[in-house]
C-alpha atoms as a PDB file:
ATOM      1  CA  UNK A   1     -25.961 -10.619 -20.324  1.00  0.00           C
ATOM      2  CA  UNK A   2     -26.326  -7.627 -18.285  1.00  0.00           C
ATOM      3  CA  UNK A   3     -23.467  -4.748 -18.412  1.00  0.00           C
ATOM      4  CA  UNK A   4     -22.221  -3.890 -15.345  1.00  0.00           C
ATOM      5  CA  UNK A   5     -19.895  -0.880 -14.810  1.00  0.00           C
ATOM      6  CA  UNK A   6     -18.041  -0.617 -11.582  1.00  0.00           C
ATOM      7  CA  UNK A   7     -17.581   2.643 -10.151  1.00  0.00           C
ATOM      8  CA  UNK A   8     -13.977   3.658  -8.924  1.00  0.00           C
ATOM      9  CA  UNK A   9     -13.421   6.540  -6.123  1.00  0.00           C
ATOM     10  CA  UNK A  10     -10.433   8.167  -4.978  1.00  0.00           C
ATOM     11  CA  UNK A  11      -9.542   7.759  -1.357  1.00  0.00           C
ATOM     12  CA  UNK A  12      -7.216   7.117   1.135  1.00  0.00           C
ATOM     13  CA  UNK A  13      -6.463   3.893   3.283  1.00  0.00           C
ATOM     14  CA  UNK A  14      -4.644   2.548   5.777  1.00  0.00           C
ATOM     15  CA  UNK A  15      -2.285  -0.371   4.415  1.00  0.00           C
ATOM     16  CA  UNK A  16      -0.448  -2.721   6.274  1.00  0.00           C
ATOM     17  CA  UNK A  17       2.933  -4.441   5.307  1.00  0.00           C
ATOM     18  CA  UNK A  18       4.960  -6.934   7.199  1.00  0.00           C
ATOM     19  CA  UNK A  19       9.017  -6.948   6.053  1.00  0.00           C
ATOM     20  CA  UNK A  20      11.749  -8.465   7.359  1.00  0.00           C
ATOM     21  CA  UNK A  21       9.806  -9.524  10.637  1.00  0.00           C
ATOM     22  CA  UNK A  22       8.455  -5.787  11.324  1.00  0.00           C
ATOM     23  CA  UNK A  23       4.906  -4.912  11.138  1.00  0.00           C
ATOM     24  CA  UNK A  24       4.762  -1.660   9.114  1.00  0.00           C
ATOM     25  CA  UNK A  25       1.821   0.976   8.806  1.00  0.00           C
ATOM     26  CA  UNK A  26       1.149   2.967   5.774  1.00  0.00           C
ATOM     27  CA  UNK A  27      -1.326   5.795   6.614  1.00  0.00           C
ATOM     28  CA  UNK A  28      -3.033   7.411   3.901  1.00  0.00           C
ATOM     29  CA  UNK A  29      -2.419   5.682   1.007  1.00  0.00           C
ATOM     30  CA  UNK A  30      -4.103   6.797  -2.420  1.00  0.00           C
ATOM     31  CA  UNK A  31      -6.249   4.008  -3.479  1.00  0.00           C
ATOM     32  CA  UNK A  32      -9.164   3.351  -6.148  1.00  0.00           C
ATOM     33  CA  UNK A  33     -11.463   2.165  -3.940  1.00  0.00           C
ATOM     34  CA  UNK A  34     -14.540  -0.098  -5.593  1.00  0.00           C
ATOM     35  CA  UNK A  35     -17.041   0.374  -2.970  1.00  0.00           C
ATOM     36  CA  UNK A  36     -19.761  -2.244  -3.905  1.00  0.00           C
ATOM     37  CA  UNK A  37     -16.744  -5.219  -3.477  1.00  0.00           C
ATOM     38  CA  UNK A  38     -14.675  -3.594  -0.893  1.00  0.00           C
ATOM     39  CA  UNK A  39     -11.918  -3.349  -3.140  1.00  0.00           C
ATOM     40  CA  UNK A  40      -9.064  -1.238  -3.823  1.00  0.00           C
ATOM     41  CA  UNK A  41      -6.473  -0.760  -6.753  1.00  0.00           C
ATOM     42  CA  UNK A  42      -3.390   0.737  -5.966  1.00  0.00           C
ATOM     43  CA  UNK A  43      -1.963   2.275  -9.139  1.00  0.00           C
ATOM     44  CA  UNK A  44       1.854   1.169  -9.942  1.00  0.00           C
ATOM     45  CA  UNK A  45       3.230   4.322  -9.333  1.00  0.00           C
ATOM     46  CA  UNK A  46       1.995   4.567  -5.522  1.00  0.00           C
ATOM     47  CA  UNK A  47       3.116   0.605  -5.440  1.00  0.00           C
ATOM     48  CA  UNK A  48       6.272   1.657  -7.191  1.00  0.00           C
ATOM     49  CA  UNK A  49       6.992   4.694  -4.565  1.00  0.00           C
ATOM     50  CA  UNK A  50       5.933   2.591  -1.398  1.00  0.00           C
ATOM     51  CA  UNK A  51       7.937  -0.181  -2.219  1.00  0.00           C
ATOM     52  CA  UNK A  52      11.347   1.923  -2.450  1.00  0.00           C
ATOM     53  CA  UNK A  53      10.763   3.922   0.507  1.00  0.00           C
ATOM     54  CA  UNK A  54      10.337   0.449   2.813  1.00  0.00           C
ATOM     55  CA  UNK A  55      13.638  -0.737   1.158  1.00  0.00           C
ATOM     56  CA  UNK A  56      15.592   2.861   1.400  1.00  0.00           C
ATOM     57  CA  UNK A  57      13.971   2.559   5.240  1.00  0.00           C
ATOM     58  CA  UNK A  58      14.379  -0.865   6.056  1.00  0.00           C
ATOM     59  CA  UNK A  59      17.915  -1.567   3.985  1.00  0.00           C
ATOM     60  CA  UNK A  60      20.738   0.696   3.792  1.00  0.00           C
ATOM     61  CA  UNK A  61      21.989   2.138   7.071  1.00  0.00           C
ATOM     62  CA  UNK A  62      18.957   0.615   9.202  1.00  0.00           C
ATOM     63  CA  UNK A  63      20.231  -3.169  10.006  1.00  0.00           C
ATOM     64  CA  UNK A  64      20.924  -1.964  13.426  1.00  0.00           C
ATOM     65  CA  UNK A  65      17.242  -0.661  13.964  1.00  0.00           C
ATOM     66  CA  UNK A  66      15.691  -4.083  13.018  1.00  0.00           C
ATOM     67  CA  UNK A  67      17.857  -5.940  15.139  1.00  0.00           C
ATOM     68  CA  UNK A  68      16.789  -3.819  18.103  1.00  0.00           C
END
């Protein structure tokens, strides 16, 4: 069986998240990005971070914006 290390570089990327019916853009996002599958990790601290800025954003106080 052949070894096979994947190579992981640091970038940026545009993600893309759809919540509570509204399309949401993420510009530069720090990613691992494997470039010979066209993959990228997002470590759990970025995940961690993005996900409590949408709901701070998107929760609390903003009802009347996403009913607009």
């Amino acid at each position: 069986m052949e070894d096979f290390q994947e190579t992981l570089v640091e970038t940026n990327v545009k993600y893309n998240i759809e919540f509570k019916g509204k399309h949401i853009v993420i510009e530069n996002l720090p990613v691992h990005m494997n470039e010979a599958r066209d993959e990228y990790y997002v470590s759990s601290t970025v995940m961690q971070y993005l996900i409590n800025v949408v709901l701070e954003k998107f929760t609390e106080g903003s009802e009347d914006e996403l009913n607009d």
